[in-house]
Protein backbone atom coordinates (compact mmCIF):
# COMPACT_ATOMS: atom_id res chain seq x y z
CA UNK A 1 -10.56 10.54 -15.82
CA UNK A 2 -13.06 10.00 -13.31
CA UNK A 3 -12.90 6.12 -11.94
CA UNK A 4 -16.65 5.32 -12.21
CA UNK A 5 -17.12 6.54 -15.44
CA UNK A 6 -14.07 4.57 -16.83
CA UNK A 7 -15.41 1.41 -14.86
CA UNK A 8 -18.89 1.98 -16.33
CA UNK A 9 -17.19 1.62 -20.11
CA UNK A 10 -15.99 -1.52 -19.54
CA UNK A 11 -17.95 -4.58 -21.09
CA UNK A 12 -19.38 -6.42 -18.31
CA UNK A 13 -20.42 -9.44 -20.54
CA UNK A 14 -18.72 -12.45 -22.33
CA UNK A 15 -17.52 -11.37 -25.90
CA UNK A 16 -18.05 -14.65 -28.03
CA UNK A 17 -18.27 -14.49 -31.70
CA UNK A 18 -17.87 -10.86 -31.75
CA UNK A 19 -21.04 -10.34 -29.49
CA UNK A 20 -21.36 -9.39 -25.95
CA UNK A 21 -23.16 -11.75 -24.12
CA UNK A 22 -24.26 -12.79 -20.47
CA UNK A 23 -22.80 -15.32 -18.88
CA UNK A 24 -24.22 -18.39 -17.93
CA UNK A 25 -23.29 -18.75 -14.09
CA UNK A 26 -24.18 -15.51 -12.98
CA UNK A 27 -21.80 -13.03 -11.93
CA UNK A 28 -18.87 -12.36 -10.15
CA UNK A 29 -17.48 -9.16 -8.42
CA UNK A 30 -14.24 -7.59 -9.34
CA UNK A 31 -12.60 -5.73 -5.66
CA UNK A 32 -10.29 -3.13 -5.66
CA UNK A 33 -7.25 -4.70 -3.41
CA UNK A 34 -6.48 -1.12 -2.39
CA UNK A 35 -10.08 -0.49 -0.63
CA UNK A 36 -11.48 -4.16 -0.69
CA UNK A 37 -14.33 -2.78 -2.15
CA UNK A 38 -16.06 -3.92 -5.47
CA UNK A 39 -15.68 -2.06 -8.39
CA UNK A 40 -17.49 -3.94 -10.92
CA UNK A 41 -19.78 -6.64 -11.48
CA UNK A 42 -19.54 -9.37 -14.51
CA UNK A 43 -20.65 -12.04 -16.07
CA UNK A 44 -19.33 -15.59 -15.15
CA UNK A 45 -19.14 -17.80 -17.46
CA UNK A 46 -20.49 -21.31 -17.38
CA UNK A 47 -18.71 -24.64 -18.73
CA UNK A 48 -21.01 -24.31 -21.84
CA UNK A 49 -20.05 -20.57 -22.47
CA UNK A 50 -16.50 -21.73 -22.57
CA UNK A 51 -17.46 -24.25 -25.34
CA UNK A 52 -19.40 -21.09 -27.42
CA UNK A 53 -16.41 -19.44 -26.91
CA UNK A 54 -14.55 -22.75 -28.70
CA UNK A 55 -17.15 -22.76 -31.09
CA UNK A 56 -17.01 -19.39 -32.03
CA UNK A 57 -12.61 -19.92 -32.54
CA UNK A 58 -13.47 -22.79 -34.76
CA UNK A 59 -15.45 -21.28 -36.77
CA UNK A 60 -13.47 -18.33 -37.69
CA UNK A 61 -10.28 -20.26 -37.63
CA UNK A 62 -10.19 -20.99 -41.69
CA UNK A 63 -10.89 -17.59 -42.53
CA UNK A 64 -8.44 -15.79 -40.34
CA UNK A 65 -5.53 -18.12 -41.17
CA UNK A 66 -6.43 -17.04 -45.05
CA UNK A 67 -6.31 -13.75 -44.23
CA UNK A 68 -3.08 -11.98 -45.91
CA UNK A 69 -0.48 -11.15 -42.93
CA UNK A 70 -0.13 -8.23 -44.02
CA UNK A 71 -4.15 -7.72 -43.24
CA UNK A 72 -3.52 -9.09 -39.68
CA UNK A 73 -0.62 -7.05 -39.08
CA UNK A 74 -2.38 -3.87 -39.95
CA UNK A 75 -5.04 -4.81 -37.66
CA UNK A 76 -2.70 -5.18 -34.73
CA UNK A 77 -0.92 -1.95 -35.18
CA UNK A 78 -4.41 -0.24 -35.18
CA UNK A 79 -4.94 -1.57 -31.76
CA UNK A 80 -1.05 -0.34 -31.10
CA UNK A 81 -2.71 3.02 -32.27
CA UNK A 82 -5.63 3.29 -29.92
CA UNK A 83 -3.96 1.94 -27.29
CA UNK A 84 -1.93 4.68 -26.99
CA UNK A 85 -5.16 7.30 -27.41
CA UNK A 86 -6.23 5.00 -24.20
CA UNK A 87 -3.56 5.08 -22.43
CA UNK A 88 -4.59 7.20 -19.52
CA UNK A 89 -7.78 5.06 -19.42
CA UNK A 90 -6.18 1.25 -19.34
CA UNK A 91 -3.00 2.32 -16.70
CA UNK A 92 -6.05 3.76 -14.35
CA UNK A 93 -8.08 0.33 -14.76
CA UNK A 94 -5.69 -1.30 -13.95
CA UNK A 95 -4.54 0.80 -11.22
CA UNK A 96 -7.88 -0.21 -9.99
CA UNK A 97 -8.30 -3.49 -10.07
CA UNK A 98 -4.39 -4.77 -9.32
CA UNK A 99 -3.40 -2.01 -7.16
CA UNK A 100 -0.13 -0.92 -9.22
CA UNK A 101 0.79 2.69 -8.48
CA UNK A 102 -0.41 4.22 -11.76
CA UNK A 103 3.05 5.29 -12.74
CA UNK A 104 3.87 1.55 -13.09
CA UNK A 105 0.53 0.96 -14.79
CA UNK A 106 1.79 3.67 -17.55
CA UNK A 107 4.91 1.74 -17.84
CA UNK A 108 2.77 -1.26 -18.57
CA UNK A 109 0.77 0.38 -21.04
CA UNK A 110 3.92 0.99 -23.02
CA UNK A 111 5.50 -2.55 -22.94
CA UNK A 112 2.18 -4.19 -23.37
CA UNK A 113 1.77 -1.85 -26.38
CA UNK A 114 5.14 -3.05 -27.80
CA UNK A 115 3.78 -6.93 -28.34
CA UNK A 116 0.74 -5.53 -30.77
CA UNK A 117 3.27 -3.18 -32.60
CA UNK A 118 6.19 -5.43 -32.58
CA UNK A 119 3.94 -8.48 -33.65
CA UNK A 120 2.56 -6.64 -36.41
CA UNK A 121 5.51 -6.41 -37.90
CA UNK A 122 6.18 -10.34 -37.44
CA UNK A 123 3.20 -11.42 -39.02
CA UNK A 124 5.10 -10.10 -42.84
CA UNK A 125 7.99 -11.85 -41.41
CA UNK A 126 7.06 -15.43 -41.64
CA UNK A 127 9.48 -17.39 -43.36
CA UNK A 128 9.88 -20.62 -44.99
CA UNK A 129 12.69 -22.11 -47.36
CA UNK A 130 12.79 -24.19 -50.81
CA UNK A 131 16.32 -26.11 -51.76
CA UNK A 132 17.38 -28.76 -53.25
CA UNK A 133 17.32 -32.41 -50.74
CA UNK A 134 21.09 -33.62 -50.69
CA UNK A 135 20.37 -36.67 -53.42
CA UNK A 136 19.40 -34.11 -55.78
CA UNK A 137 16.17 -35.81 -56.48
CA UNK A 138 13.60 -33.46 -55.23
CA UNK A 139 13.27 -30.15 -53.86
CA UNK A 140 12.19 -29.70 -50.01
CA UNK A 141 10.11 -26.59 -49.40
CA UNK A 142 9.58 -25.73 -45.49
CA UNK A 143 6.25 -23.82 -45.15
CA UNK A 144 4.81 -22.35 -41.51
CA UNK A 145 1.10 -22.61 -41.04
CA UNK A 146 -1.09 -21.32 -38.34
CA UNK A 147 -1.04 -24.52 -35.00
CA UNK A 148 -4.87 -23.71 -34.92
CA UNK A 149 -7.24 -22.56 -32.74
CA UNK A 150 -5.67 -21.44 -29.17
CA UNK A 151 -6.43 -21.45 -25.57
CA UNK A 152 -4.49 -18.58 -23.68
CA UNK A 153 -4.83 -18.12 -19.70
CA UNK A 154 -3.50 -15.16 -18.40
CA UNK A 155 -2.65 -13.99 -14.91
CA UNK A 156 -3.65 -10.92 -12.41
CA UNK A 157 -0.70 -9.48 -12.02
CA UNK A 158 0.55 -7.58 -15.52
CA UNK A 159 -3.53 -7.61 -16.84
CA UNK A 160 -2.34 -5.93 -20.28
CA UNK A 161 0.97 -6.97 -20.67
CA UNK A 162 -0.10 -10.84 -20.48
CA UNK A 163 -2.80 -10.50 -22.54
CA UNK A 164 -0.81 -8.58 -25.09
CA UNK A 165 2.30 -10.49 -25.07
CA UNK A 166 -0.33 -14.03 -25.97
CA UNK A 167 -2.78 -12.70 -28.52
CA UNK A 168 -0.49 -10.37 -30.53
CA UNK A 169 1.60 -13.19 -31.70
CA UNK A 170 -1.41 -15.92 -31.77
CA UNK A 171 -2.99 -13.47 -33.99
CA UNK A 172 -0.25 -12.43 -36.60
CA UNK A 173 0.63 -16.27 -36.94
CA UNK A 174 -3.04 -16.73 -37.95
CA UNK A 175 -4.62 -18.24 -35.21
CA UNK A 176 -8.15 -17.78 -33.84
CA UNK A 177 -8.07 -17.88 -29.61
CA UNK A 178 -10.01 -18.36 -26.34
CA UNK A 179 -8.40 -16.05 -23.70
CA UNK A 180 -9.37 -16.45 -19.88
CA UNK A 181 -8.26 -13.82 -17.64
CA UNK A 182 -7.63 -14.16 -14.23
CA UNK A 183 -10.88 -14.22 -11.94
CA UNK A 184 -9.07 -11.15 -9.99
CA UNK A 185 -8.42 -8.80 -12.64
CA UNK A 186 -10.50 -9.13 -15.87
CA UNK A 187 -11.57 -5.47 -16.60
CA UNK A 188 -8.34 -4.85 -18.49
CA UNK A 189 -8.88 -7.85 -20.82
CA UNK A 190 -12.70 -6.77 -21.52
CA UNK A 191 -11.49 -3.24 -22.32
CA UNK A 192 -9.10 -4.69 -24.36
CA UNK A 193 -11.34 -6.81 -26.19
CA UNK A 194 -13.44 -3.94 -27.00
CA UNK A 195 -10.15 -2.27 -28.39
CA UNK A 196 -10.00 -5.21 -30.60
CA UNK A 197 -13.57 -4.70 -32.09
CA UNK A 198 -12.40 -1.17 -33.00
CA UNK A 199 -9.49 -1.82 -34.57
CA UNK A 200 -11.65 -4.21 -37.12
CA UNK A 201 -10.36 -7.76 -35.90
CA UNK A 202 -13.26 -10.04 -37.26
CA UNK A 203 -15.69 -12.06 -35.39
CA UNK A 204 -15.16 -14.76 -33.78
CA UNK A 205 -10.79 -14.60 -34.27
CA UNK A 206 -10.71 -13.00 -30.38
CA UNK A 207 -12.68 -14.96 -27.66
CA UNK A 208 -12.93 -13.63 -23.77
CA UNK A 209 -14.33 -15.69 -21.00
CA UNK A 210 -14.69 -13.98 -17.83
CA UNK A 211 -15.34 -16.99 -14.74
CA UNK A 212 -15.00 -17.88 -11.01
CA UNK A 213 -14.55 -21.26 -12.01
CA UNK A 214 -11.63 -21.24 -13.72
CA UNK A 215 -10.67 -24.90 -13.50
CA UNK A 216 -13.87 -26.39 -14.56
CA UNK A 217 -14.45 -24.06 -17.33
CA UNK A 218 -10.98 -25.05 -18.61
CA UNK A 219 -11.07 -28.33 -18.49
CA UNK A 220 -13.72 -29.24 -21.36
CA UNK A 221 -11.67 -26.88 -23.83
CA UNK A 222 -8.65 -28.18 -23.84
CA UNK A 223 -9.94 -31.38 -23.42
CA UNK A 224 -11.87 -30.36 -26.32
CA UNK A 225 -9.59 -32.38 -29.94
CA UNK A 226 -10.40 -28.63 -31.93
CA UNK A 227 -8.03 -27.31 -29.65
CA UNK A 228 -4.47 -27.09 -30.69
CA UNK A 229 -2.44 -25.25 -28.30
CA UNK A 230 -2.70 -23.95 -24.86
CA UNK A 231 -0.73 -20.91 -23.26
CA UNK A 232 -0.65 -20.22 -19.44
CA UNK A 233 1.04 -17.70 -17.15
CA UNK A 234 0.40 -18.41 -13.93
CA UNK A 235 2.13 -21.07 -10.57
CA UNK A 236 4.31 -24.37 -11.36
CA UNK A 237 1.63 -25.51 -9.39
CA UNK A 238 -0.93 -25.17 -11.84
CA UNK A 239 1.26 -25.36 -14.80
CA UNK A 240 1.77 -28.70 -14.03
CA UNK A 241 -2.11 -29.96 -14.10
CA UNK A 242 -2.70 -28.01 -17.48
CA UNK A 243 0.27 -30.10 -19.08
CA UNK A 244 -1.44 -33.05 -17.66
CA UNK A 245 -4.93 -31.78 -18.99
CA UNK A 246 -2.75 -31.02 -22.41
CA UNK A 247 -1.31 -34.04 -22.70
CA UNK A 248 -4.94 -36.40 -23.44
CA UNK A 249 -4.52 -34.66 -26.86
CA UNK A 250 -0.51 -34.08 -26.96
CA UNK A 251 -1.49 -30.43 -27.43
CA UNK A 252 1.21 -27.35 -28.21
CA UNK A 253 2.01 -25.84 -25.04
CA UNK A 254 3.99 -22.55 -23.61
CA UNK A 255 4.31 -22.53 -19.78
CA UNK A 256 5.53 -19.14 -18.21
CA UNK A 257 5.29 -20.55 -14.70
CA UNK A 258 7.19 -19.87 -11.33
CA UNK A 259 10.07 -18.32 -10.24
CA UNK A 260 12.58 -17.62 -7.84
CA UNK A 261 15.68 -15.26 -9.44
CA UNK A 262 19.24 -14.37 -7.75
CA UNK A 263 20.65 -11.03 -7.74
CA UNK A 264 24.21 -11.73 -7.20
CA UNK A 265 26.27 -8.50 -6.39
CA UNK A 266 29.55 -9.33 -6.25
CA UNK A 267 33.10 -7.48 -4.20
CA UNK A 268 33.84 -5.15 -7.29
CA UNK A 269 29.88 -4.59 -8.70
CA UNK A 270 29.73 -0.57 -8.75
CA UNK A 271 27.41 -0.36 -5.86
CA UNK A 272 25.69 2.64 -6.96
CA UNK A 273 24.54 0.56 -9.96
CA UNK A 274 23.63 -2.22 -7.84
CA UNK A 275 21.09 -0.62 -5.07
CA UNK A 276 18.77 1.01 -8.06
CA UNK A 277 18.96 -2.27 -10.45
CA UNK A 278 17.88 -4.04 -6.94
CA UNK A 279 15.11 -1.79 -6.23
CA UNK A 280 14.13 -2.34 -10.05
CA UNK A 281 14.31 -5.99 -9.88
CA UNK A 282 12.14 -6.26 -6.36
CA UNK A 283 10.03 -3.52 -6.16
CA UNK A 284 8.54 -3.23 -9.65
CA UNK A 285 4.76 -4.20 -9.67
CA UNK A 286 4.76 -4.04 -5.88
CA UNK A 287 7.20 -6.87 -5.97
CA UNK A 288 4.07 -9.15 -7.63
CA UNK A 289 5.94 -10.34 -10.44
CA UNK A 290 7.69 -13.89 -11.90
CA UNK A 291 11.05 -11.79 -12.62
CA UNK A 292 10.88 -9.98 -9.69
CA UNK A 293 14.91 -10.96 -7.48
CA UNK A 294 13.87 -13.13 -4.52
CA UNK A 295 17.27 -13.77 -3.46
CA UNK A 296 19.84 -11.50 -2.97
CA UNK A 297 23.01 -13.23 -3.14
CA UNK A 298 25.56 -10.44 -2.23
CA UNK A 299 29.77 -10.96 -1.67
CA UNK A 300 30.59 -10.85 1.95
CA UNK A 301 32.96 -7.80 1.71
CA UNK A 302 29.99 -5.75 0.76
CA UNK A 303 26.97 -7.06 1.85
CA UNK A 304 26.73 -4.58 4.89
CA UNK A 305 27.27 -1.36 2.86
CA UNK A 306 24.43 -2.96 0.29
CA UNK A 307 22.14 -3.55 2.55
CA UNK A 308 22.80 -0.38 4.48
CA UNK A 309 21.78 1.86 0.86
CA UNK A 310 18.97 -0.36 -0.22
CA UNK A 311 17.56 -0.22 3.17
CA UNK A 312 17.77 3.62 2.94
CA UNK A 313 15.99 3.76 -0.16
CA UNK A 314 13.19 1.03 1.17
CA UNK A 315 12.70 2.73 4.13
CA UNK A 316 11.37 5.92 2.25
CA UNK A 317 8.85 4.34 -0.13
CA UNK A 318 5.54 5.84 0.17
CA UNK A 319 2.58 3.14 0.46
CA UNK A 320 -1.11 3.65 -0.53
CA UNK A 321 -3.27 3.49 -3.58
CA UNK A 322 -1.96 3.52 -6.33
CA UNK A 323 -3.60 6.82 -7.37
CA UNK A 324 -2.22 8.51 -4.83
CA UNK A 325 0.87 10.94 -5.63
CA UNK A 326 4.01 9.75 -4.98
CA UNK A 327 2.57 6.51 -3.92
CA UNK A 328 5.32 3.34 -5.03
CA UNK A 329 4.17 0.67 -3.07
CA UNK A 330 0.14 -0.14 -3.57
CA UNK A 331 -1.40 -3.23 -2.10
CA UNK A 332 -0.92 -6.71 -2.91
CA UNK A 333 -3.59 -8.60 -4.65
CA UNK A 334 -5.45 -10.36 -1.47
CA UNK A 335 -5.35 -11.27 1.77
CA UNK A 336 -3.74 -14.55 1.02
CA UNK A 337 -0.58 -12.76 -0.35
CA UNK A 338 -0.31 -10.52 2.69
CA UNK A 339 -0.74 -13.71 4.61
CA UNK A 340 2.43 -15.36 2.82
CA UNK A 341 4.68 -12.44 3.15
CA UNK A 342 4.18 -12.11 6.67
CA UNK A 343 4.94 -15.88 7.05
CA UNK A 344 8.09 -15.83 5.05
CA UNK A 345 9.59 -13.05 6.92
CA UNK A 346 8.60 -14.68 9.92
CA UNK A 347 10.06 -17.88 9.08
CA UNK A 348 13.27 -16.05 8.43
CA UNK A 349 13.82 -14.25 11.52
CA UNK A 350 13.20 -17.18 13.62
CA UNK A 351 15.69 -18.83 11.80
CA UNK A 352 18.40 -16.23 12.66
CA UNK A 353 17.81 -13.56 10.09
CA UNK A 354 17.36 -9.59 10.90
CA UNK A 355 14.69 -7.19 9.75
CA UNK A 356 16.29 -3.74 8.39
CA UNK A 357 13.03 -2.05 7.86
CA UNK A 358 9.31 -2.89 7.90
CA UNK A 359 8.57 -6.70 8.18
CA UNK A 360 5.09 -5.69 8.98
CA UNK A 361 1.18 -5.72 7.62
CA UNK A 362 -0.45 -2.36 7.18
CA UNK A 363 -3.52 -1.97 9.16
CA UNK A 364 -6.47 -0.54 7.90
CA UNK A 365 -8.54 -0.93 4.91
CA UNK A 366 -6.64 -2.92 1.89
CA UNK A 367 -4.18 -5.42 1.58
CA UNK A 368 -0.86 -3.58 1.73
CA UNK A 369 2.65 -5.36 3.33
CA UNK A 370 5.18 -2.44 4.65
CA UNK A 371 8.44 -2.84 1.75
CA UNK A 372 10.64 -5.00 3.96
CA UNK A 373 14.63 -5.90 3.96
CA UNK A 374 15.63 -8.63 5.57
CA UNK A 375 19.32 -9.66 6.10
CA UNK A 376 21.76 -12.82 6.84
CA UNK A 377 19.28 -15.11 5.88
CA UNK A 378 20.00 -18.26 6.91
CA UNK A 379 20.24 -21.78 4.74
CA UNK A 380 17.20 -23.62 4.53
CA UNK A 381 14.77 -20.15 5.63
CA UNK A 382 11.61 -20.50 3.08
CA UNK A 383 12.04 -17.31 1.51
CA UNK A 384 14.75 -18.98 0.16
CA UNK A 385 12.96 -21.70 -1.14
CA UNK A 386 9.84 -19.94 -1.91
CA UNK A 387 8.53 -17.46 -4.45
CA UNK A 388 7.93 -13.95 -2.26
CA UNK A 389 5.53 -12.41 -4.85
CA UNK A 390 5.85 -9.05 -2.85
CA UNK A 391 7.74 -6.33 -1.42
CA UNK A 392 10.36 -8.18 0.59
CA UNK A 393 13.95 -8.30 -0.07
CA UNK A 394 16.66 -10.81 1.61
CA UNK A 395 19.91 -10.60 1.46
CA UNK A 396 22.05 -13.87 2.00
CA UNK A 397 25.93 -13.84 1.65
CA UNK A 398 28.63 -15.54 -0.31
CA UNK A 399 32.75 -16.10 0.14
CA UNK A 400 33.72 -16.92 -3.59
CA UNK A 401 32.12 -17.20 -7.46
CA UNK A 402 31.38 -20.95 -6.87
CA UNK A 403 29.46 -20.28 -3.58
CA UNK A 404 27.29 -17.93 -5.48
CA UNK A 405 27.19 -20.31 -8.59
CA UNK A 406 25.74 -23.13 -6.03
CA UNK A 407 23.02 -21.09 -4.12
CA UNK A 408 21.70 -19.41 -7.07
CA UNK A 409 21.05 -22.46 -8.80
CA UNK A 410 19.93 -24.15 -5.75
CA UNK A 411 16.05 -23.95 -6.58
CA UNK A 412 13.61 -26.05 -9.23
CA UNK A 413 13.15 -22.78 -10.83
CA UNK A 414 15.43 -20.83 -13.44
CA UNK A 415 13.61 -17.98 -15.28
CA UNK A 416 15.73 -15.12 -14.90
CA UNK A 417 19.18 -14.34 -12.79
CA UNK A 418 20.87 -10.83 -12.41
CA UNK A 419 24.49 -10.27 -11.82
CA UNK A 420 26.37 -7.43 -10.77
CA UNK A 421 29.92 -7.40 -11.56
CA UNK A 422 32.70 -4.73 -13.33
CA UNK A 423 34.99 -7.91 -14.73
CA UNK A 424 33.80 -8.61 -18.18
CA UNK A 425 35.09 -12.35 -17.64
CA UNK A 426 33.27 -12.90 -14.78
CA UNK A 427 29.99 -12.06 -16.29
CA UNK A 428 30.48 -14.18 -19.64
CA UNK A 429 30.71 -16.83 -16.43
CA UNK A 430 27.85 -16.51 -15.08
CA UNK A 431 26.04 -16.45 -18.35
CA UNK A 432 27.39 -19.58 -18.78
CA UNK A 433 26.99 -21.26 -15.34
CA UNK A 434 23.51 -20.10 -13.96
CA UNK A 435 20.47 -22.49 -15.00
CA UNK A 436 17.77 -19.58 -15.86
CA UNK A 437 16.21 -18.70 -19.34
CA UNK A 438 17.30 -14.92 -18.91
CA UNK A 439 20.04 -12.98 -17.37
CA UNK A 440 20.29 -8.93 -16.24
CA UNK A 441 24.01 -8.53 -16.31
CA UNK A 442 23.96 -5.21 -14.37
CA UNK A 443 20.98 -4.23 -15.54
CA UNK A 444 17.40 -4.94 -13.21
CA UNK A 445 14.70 -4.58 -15.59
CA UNK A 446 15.21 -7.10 -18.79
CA UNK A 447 11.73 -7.53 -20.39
CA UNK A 448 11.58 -6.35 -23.64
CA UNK A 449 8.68 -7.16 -27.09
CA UNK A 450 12.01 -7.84 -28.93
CA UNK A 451 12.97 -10.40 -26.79
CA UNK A 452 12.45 -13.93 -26.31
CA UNK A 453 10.62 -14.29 -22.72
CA UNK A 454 11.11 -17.81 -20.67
CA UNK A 455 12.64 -19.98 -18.38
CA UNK A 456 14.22 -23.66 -17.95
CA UNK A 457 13.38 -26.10 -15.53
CA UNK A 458 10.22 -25.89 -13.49
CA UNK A 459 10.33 -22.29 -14.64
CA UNK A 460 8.45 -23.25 -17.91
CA UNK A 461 8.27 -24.43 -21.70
CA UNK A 462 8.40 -22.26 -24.87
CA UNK A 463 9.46 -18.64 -25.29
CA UNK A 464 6.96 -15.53 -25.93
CA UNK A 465 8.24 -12.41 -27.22
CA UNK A 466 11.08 -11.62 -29.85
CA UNK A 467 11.66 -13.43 -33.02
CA UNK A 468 10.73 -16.77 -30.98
CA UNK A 469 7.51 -15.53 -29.88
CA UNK A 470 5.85 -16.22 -32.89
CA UNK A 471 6.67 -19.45 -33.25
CA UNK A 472 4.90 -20.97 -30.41
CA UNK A 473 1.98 -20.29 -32.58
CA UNK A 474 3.00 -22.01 -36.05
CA UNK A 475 3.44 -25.76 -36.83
CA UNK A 476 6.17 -26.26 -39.65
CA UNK A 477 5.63 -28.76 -42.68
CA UNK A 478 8.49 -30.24 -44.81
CA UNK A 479 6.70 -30.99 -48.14
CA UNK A 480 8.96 -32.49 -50.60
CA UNK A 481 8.80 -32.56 -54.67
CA UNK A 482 9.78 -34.22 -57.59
CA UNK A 483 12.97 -32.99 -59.56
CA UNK A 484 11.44 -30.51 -62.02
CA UNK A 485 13.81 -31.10 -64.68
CA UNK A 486 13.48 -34.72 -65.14
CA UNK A 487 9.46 -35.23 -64.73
């Protein structure tokens, strides 16, 4: 399809109450990180458009949550349906406007598609129970009812996926929502919106506010007592002022926030298996991703011989834009994460580590970071500490299972680990022993619709995806009865 004629489909306005409408701060540009061009212009919404949008979520709120799941449910597969008769179209928006090479942009097409079809098979599937209470004097009955109208903030880096893996399940539980995209990457959100519409989901039930100020937009809404729950994707950093924000009116929250993931390989992992889970678990999405390894924790004995394949592999990548043939490495999102790549590989060398391959910016138009492998990282080196978000791999090593126990879980976050092993034992381990929400066990690539997404400690709150994922969007009430045999 030809880019400007895709671009000029996209909404360019606010859709609140199931109209598109201008927004009332002007507009904002949307660049393409590849060029640094723009691509599109906006609306930007204004501190009162975010409380239409509200508005609008309230209102339909009664209505939607009285719809019959089976109703919502056929609604979302629709948009399962046309999102596959759109495929082509949403992997080369997104192409576009992240910078993903558009093979990876088709692979997010299908695992964003799997949260609409997989969720519309949930929303039949809420449960409740009815028993008898232990004294024999009542009977309990355990219903699940919609938490109410939502505020979901999703991030630039998976624009579909995100937005998917939020609404699907806030919408088969019932619940009406206000999604904000991020500033950097909207267009996929808008077209999906308009996918929405066509598949028949009512006014008002689906909310998009498009805005360079994301922060003060925000802040009214979930300040805002109508609101009930709040979802975010996004930094610690942030996470950590929404809760704040969320806490004035003790608000339902799901955090998917930072991370910073092992990949342990140890002495007896089949190697072979190793080098293309690695590549898998760094170089997906350009290495711009929350599961994406950081940390390479690999066994002393075969550390060199890991890093000699992987660098092999690295060193052949192809970089450009990501509608380029054969391209696998497109451009990260700005200037600023080009900026903290460079500084983190810096940081490392000076501290004693080696650069394999690459280690370098790409000059020219765009924002593109050469795919990098660094080795014998030293202790205390801030690409240790720090989240890469981009194409950088570093390899520290480790003597014995406890050593690579101790330095995997030495970071505030734990959202996902990967371990390489052949012994069965070991692996139950490490399940076991490292502090992260989700484990690859010689696998590199573990998101799935079916499965519950999230971390533990500063890595976030909640769980989106699987049989969990619907949850986050349902408040449970325990309503008990008199014994109907003796009234």
């Amino acid at each position: 399809m030809d880019e400007r004629v895709l671009l000029e489909r996209v909404p360019d306005r606010l859709f609140i109450g199931g109209e598109w409408v201008p927004g009332g701060n002007g507009t904002l540009k949307v660049f393409d990180p590849a060029t640094g061009d723009p691509i599109r212009e906006i609306a930007n919404a204004s501190v009162d458009d975010g409380a239409r949008a509200l508005d609008a979520a309230v209102e339909a709120a009664d209505a939607w949550a009285a719809t019959p799941p089976r109703t919502r449910g056929e609604i979302l597969r629709r948009a399962f349906d046309l999102l596959q008769e759109r495929r082509d179209e949403f992997a080369l928006l997104m192409t576009l406007e992240m910078g993903k090479p558009l093979a990876e942009a088709n692979g997010e097409v299908t695992y964003g598609g799997e949260f609409l079809r997989w969720f519309s098979e949930e929303a039949v599937r809420i449960s409740g129970r009815y028993g008898t209470n232990p004294e024999g004097t009542g009977r309990m009955i355990v219903s699940q009812h919609p938490v109410g109208p939502c505020f979901l903030i999703t991030p630039w880096n998976f624009p579909l996926a995100m937005a998917t893996r939020k609404i699907a399940p806030a919408l088969a539980a019932g619940c009406t929502v206000v999604v904000k995209p991020a500033e950097l990457t909207p267009l996929t959100t808008l077209y999906f919106a308009r996918l929405l519409e066509d598949a028949g989901l009512p006014a008002g039930v689906l909310n998009v506010i498009t805005t360079s100020t994301s922060g003060k937009v925000s802040a009214p809404i979930i300040a805002d007592p109508r609101l009930r729950k709040l979802s975010f994707t996004g930094s610690t950093e942030v996470g950590r002022k929404l809760l704040q924000q969320a806490s004035e009116n003790v608000l339902r929250t799901s955090m998917e926030l930072g991370g910073n993931a092992p990949f342990v390989v140890f002495d007896d992992a089949d190697l072979d298996r190793a080098v293309e889970g690695a590549l898998l678990a760094k170089f997906r999405n350009i290495g711009e991703a929350c599961t994406a390894a950081n940390r390479f924790i690999v066994h002393e004995d075969v550390a060199d011989e890991f890093a000699r394949r992987v660098t092999a592999r690295v060193s052949a990548m192809k970089i450009g834009r990501g509608t380029e043939d054969g391209v696998t490495i497109g451009p990260l999102i700005n200037e600023d994460a080009v900026d903290k790549a460079a500084e983190l590989v810096e940081d490392a060398v000076a501290r004693g580590a080696s650069v394999l391959t690459g280690g370098s910016r790409v000059s020219g138009p765009g924002t593109f970071y050469e795919p990098t492998v660094v080795t014998d990282v030293r202790a205390g080196s801030e690409i240790l500490r720090q989240e890469i978000f981009g194409p950088v791999l570093s390899i520290v090593r480790f003597r014995d299972e406890d050593e690579a126990v101790r330095v995997a879980n030495d970071t505030e976050f734990g959202l996902v680990s990967y371990v390489f092993t052949k012994d069965l034992a070991r692996g139950q381990r490490m399940i076991e022993r490292l502090q992260t929400g989700m484990m690859g066990l010689n696998v590199g690539v573990i998101s799935n619709a079916a499965a519950p997404f999230g971390g533990v400690k500063q890595s976030g709150l909640g769980r989106e995806g699987g049989l969990e994922g619907i949850h986050e969007y349902l408040s449970t009430k325990y309503t008990l009865t008199p014994d109907p045999f003796t009234v």
